[in-house]
PDB file of N, CA and C in Angstrom:
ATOM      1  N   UNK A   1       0.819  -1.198   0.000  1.00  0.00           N
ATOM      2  CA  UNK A   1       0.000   0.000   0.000  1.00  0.00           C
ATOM      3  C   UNK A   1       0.862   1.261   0.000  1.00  0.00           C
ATOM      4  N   UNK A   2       2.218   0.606   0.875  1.00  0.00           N
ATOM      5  CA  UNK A   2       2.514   2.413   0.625  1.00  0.00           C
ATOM      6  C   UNK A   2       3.468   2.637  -0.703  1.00  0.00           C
ATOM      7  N   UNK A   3       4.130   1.535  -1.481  1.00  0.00           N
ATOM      8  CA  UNK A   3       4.138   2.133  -2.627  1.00  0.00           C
ATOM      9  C   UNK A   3       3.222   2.396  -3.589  1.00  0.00           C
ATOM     10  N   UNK A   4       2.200   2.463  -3.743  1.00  0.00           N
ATOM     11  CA  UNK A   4       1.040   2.611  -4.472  1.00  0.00           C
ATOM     12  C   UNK A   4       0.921   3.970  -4.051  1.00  0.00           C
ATOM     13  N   UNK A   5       0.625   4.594  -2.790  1.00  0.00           N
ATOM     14  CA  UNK A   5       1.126   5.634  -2.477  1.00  0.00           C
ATOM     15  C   UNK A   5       1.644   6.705  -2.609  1.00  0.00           C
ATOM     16  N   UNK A   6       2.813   6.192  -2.674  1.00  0.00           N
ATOM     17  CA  UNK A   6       4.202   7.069  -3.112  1.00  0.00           C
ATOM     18  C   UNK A   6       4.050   7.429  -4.777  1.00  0.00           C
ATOM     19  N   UNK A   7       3.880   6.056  -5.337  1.00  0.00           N
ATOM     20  CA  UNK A   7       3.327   6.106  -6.963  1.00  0.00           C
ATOM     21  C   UNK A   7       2.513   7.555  -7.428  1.00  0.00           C
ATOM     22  N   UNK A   8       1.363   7.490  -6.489  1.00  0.00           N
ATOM     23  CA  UNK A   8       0.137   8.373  -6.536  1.00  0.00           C
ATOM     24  C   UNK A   8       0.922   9.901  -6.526  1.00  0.00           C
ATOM     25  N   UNK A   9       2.127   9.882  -5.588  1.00  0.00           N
ATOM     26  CA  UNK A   9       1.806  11.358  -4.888  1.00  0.00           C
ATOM     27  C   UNK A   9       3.098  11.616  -5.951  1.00  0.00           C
ATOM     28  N   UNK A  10       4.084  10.876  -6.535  1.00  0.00           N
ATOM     29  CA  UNK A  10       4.728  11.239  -7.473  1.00  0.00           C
ATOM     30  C   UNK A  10       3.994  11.495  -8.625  1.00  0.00           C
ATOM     31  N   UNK A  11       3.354  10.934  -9.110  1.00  0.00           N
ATOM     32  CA  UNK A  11       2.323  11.397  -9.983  1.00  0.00           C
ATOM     33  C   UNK A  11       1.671  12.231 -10.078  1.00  0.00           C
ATOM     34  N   UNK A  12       1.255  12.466  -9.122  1.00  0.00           N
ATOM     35  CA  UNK A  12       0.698  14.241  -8.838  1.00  0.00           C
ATOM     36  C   UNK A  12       1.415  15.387  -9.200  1.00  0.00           C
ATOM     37  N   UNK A  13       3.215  14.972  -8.122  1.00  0.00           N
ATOM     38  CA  UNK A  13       3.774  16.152  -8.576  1.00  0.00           C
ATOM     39  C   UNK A  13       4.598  16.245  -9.297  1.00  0.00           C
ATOM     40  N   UNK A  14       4.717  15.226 -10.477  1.00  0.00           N
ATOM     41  CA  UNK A  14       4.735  15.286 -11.744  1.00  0.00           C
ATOM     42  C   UNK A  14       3.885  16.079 -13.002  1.00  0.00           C
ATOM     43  N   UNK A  15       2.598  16.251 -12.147  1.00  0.00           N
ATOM     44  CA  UNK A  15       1.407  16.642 -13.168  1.00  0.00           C
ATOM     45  C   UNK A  15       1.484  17.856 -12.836  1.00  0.00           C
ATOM     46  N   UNK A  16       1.711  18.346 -11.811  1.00  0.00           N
ATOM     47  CA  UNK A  16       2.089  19.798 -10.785  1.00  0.00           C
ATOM     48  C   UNK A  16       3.170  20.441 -11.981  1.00  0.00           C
ATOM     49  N   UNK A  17       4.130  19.690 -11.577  1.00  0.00           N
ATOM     50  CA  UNK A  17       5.686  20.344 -12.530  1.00  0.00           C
ATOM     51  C   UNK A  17       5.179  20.417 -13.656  1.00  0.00           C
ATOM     52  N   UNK A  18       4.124  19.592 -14.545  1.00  0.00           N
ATOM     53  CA  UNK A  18       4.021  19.991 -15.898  1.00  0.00           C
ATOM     54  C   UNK A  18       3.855  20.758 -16.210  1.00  0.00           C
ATOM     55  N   UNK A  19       1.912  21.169 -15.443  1.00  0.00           N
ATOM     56  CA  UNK A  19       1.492  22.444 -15.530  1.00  0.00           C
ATOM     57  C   UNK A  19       2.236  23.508 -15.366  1.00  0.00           C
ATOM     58  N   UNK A  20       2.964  23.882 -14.533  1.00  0.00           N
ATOM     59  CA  UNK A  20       4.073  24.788 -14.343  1.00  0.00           C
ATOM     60  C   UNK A  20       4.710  25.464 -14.976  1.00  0.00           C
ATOM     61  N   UNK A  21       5.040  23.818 -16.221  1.00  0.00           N
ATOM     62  CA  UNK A  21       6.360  24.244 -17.219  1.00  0.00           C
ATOM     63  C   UNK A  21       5.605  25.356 -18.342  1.00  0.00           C
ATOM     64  N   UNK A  22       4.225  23.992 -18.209  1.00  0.00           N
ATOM     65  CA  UNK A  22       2.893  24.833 -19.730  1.00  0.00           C
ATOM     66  C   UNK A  22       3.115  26.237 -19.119  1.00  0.00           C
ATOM     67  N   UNK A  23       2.696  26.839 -18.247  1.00  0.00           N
ATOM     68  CA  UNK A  23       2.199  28.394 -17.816  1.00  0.00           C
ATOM     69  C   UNK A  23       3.319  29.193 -18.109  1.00  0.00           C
ATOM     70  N   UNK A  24       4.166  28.673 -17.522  1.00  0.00           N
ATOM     71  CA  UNK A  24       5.999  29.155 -18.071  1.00  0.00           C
ATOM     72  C   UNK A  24       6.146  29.860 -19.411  1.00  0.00           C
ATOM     73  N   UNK A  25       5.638  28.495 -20.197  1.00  0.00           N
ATOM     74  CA  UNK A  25       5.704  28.515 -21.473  1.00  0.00           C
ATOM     75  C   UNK A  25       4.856  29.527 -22.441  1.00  0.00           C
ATOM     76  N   UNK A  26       3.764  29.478 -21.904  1.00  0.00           N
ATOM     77  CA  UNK A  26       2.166  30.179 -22.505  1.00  0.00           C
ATOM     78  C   UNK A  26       2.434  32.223 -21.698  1.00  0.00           C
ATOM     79  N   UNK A  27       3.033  32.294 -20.776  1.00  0.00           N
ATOM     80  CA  UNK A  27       3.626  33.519 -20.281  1.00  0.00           C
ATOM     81  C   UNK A  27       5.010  33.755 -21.278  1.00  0.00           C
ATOM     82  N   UNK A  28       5.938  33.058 -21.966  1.00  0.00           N
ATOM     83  CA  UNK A  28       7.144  33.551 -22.493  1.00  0.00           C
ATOM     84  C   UNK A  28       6.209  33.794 -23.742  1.00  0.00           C
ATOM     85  N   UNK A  29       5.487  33.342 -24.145  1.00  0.00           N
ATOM     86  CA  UNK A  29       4.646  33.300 -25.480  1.00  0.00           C
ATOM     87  C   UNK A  29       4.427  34.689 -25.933  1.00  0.00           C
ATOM     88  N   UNK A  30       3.200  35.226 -24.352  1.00  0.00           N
ATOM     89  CA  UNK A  30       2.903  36.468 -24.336  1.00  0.00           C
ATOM     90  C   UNK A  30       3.491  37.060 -24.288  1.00  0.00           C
ATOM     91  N   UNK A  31       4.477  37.364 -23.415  1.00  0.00           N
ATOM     92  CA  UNK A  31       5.661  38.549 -23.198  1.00  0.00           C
ATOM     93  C   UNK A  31       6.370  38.858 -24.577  1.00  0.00           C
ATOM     94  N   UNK A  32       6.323  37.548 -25.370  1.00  0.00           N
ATOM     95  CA  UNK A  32       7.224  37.794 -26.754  1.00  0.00           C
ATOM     96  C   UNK A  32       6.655  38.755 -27.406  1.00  0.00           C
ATOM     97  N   UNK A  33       5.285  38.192 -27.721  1.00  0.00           N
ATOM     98  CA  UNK A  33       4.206  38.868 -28.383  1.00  0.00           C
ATOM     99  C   UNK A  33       4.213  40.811 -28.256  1.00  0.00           C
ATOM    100  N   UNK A  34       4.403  40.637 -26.845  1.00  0.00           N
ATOM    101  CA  UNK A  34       4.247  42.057 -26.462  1.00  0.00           C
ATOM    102  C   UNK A  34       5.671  42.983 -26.623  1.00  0.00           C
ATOM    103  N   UNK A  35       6.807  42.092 -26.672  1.00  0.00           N
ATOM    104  CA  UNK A  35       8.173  42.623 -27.310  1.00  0.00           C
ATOM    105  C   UNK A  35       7.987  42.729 -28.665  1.00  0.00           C
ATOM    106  N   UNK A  36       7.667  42.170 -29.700  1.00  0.00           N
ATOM    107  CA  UNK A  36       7.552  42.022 -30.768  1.00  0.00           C
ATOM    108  C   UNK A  36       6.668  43.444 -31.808  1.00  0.00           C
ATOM    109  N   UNK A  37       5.646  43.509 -30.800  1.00  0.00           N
ATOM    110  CA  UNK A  37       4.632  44.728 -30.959  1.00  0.00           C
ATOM    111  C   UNK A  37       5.400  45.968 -30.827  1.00  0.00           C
ATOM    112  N   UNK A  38       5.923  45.735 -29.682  1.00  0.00           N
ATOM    113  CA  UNK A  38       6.709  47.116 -28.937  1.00  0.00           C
ATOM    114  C   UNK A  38       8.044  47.484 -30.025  1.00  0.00           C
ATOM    115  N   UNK A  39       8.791  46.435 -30.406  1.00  0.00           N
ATOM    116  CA  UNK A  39      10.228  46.295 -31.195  1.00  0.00           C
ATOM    117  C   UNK A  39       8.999  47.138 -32.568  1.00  0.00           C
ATOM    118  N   UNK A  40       8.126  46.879 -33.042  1.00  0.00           N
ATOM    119  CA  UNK A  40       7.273  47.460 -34.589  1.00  0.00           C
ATOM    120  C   UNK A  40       7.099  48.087 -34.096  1.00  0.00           C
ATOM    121  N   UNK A  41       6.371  49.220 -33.218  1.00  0.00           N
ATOM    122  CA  UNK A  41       5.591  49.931 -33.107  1.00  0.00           C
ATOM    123  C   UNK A  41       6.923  51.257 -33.168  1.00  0.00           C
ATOM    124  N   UNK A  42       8.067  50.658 -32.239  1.00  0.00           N
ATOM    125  CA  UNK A  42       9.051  51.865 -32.725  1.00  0.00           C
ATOM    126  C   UNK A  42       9.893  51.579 -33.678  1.00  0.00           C
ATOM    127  N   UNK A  43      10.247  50.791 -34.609  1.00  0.00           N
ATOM    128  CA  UNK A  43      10.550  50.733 -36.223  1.00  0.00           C
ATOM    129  C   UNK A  43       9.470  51.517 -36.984  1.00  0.00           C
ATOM    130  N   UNK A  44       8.315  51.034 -36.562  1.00  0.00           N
ATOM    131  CA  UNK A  44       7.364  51.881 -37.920  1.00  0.00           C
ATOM    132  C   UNK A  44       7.480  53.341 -37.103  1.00  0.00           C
ATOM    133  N   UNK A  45       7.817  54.026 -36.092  1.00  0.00           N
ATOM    134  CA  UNK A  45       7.512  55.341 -35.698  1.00  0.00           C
ATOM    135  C   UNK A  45       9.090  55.818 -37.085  1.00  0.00           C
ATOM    136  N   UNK A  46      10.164  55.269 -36.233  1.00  0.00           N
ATOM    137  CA  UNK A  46      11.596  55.766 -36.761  1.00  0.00           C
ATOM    138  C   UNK A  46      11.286  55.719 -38.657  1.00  0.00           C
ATOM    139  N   UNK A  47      10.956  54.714 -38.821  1.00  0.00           N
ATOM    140  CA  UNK A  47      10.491  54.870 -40.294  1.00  0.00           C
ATOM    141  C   UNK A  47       9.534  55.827 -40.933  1.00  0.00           C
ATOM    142  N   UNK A  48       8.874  56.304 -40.101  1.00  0.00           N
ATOM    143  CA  UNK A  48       7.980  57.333 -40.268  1.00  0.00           C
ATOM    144  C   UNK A  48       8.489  58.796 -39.890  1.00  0.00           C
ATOM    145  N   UNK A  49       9.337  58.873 -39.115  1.00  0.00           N
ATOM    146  CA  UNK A  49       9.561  60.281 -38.586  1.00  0.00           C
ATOM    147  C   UNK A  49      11.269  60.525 -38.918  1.00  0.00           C
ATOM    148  N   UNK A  50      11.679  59.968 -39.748  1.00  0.00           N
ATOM    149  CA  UNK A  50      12.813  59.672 -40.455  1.00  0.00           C
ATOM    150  C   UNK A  50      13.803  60.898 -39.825  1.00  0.00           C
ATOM    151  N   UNK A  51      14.330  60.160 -38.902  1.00  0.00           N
ATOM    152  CA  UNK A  51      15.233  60.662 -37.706  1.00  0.00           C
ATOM    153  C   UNK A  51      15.148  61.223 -36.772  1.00  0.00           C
ATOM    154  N   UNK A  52      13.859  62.213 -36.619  1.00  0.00           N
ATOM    155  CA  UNK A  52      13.838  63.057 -35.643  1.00  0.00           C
ATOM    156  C   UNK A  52      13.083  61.977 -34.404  1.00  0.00           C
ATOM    157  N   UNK A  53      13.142  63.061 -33.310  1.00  0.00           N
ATOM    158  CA  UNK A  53      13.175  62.472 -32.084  1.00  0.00           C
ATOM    159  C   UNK A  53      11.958  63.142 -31.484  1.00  0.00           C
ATOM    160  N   UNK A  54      11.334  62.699 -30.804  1.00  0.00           N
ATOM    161  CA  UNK A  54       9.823  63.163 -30.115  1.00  0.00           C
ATOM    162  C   UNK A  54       9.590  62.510 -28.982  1.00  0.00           C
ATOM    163  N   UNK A  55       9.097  62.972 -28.109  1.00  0.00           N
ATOM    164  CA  UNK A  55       8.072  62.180 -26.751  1.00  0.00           C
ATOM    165  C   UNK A  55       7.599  61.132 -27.135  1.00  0.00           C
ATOM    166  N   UNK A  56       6.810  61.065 -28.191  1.00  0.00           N
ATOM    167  CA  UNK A  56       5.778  59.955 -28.470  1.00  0.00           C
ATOM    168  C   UNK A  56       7.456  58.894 -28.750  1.00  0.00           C
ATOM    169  N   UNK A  57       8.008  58.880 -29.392  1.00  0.00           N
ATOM    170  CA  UNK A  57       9.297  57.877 -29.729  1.00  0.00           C
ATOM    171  C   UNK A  57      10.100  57.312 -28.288  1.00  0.00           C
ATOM    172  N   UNK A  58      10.342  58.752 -27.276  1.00  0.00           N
ATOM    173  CA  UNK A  58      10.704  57.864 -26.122  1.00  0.00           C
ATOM    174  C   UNK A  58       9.786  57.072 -25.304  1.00  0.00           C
ATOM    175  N   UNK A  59       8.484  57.232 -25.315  1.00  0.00           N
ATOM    176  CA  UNK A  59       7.968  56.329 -24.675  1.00  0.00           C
ATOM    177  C   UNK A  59       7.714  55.124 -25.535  1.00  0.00           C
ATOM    178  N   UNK A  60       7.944  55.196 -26.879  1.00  0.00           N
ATOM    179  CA  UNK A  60       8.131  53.965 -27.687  1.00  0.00           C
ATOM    180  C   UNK A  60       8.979  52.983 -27.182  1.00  0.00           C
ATOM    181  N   UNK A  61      10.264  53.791 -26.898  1.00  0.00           N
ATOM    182  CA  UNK A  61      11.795  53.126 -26.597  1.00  0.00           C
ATOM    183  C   UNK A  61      11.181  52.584 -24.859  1.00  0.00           C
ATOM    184  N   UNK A  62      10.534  53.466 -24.077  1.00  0.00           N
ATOM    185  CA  UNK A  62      11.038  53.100 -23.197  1.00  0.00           C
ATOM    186  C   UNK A  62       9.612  51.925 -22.586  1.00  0.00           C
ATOM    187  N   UNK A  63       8.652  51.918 -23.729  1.00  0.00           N
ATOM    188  CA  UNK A  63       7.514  50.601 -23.883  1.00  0.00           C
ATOM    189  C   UNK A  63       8.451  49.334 -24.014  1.00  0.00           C
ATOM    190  N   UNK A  64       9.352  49.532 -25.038  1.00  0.00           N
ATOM    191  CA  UNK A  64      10.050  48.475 -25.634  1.00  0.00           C
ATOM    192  C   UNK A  64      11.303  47.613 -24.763  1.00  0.00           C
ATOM    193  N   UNK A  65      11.715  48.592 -24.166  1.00  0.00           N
ATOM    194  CA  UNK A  65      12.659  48.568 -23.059  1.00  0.00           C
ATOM    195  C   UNK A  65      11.530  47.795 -21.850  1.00  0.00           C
ATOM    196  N   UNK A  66      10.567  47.864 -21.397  1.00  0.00           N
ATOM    197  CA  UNK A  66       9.744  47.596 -20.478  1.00  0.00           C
ATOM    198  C   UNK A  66       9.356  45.715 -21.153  1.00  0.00           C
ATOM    199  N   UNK A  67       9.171  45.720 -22.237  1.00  0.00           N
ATOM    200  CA  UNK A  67       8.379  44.587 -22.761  1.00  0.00           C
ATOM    201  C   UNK A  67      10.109  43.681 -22.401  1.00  0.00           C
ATOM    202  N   UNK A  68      10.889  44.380 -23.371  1.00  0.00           N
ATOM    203  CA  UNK A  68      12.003  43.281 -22.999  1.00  0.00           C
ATOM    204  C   UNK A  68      12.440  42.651 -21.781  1.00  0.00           C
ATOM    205  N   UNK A  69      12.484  44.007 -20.597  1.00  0.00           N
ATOM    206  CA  UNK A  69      12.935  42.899 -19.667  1.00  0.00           C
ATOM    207  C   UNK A  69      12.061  42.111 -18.743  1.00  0.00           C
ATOM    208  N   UNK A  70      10.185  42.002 -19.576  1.00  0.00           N
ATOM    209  CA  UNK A  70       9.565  41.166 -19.407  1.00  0.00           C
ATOM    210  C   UNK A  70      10.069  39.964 -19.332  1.00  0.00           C
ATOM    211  N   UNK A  71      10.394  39.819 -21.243  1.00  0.00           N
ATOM    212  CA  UNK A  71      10.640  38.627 -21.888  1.00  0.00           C
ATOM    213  C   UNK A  71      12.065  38.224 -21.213  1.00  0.00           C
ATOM    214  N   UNK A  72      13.323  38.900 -21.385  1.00  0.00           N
ATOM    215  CA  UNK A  72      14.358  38.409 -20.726  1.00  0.00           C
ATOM    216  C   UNK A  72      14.074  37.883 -19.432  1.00  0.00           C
ATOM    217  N   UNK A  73      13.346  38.470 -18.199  1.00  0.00           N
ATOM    218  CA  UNK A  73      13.075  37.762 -16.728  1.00  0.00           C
ATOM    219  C   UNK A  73      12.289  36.171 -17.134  1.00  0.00           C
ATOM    220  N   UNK A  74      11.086  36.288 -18.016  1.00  0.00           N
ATOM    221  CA  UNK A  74      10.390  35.296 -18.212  1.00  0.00           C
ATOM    222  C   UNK A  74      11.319  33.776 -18.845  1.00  0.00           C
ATOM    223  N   UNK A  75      11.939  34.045 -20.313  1.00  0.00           N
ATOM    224  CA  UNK A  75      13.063  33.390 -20.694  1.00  0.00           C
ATOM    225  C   UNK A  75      13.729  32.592 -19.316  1.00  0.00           C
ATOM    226  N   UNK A  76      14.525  33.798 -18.612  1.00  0.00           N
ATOM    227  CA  UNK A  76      15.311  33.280 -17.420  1.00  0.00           C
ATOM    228  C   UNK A  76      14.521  32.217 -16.648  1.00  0.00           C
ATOM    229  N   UNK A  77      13.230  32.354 -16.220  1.00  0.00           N
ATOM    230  CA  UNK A  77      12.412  31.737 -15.598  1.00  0.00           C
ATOM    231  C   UNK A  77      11.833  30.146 -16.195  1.00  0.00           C
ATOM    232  N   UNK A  78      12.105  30.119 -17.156  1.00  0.00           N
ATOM    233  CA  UNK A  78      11.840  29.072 -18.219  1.00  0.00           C
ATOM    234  C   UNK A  78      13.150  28.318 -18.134  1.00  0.00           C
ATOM    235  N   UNK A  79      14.350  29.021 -17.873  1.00  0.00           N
ATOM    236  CA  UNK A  79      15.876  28.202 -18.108  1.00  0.00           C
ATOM    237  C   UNK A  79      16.381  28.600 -18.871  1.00  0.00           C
ATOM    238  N   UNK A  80      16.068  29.251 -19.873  1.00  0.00           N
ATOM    239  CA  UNK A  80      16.807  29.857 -20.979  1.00  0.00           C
ATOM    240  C   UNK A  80      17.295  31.059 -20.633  1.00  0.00           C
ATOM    241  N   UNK A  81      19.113  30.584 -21.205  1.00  0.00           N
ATOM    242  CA  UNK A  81      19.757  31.957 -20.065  1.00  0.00           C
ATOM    243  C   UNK A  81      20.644  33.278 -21.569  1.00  0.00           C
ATOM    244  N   UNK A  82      20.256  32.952 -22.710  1.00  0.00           N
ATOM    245  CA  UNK A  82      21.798  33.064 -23.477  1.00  0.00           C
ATOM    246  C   UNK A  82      20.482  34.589 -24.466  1.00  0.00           C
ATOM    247  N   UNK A  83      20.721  35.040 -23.238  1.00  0.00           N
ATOM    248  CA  UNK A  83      20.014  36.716 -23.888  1.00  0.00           C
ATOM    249  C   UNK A  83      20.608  37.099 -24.886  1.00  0.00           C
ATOM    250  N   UNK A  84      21.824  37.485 -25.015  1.00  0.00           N
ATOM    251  CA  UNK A  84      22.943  38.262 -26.019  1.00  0.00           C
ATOM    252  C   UNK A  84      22.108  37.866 -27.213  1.00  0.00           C
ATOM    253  N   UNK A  85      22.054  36.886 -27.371  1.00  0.00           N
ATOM    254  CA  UNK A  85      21.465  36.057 -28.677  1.00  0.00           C
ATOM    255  C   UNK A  85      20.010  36.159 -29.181  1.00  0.00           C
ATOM    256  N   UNK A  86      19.524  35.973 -28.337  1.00  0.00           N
ATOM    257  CA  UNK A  86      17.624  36.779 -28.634  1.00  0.00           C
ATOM    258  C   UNK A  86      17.765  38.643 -28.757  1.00  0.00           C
ATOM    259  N   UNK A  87      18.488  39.310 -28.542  1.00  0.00           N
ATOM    260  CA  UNK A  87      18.881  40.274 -28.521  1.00  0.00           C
ATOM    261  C   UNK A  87      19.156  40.559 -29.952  1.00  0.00           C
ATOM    262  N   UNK A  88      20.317  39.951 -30.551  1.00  0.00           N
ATOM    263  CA  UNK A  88      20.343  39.834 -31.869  1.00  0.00           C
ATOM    264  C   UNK A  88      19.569  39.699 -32.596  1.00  0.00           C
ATOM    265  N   UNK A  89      18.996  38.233 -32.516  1.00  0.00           N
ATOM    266  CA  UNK A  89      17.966  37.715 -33.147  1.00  0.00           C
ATOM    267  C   UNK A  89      16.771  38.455 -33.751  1.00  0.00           C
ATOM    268  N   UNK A  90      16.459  39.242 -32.258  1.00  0.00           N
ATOM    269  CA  UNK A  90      14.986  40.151 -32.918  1.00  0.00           C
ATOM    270  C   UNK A  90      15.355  41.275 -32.853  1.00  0.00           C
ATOM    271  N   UNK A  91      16.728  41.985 -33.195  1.00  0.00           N
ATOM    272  CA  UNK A  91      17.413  43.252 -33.552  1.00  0.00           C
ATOM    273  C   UNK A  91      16.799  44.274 -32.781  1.00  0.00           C
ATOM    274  N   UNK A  92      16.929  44.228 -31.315  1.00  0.00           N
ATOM    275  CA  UNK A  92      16.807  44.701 -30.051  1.00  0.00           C
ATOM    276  C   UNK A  92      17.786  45.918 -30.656  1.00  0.00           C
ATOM    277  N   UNK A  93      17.040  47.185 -30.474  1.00  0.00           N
ATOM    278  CA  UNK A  93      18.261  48.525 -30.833  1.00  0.00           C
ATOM    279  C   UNK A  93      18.621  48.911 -29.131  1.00  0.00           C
ATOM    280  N   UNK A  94      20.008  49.284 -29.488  1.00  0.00           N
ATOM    281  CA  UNK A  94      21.263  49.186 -28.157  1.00  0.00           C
ATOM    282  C   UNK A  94      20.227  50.452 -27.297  1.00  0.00           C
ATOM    283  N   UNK A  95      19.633  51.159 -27.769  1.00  0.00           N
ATOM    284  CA  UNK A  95      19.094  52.272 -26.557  1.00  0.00           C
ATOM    285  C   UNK A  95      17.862  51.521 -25.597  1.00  0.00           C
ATOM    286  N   UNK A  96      17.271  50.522 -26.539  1.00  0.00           N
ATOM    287  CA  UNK A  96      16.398  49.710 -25.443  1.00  0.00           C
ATOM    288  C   UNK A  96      17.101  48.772 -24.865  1.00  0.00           C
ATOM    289  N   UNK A  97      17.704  47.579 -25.381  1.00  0.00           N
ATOM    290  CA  UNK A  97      18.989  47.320 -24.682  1.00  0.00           C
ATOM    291  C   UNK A  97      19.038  48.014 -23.316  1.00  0.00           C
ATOM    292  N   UNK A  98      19.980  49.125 -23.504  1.00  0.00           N
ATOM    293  CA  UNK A  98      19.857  50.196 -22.001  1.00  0.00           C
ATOM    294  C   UNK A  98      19.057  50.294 -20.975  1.00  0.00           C
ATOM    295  N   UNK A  99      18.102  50.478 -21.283  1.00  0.00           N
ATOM    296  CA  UNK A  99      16.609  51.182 -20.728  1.00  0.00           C
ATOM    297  C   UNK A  99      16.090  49.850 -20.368  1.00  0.00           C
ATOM    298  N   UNK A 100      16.523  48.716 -20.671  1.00  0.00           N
ATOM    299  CA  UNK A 100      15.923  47.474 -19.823  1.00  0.00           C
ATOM    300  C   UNK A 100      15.946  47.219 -18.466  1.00  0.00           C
ATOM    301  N   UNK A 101      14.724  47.427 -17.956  1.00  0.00           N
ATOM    302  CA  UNK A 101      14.410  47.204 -16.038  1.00  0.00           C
ATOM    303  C   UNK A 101      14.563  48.163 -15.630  1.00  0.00           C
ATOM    304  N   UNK A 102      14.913  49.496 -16.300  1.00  0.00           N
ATOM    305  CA  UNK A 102      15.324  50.690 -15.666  1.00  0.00           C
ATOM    306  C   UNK A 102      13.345  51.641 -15.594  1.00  0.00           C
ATOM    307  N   UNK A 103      13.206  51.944 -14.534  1.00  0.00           N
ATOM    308  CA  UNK A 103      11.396  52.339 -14.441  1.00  0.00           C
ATOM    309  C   UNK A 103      11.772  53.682 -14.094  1.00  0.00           C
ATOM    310  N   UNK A 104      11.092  54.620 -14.352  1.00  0.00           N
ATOM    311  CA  UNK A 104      10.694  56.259 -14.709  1.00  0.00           C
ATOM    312  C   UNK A 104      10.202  56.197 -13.371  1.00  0.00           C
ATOM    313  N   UNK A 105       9.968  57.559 -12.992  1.00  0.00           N
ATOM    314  CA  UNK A 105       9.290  57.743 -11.712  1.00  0.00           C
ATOM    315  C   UNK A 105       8.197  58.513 -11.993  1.00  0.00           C
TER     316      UNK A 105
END
């Protein structure tokens, strides 16, 4: 009886850890989503306002800067540690880069 038991309650928190990993997973999803938006929303501004600089653009940068170090904490939280590289990947510009985790008052 009591390995049958033990069986049971490993099984459980096996099914525990899964769910876990899913929510993990279904949260890095979103956060991407919301980097992804944020990374366009200030490409199409800079493409549109072809160099100059405005309010509406820093709070672009500093949306984008906010979404990333969503996704970077979330990533981390998942196990995935090798930022430099998603950085690249979705051509993260070096001023959000910066402005990552850093909050306005």
């Amino acid at each position: 009886m009591k390995r049958l038991t033990g069986r049971i309650a490993a099984q459980k928190h096996e099914s525990v850890v899964s769910e876990i990993a899913q929510e993990r997973a279904i949260a890095l999803g979103r956060v991407g989503e919301r980097l992804t938006r944020a990374l366009d929303a200030l490409r199409a501004h800079d493409a549109a306002a072809h160099g100059q600089t405005s309010t509406e653009r820093e709070s672009l940068v500093d949306a984008a800067a906010e979404a990333l170090w969503y996704y970077v904490v979330q990533r981390e939280a998942c196990g995935l540690r090798d930022t430099a590289a998603v950085l690249r990947e979705l051509g993260v510009p070096r001023e959000v880069e910066l402005r990552m985790g850093v909050r306005k008052r």
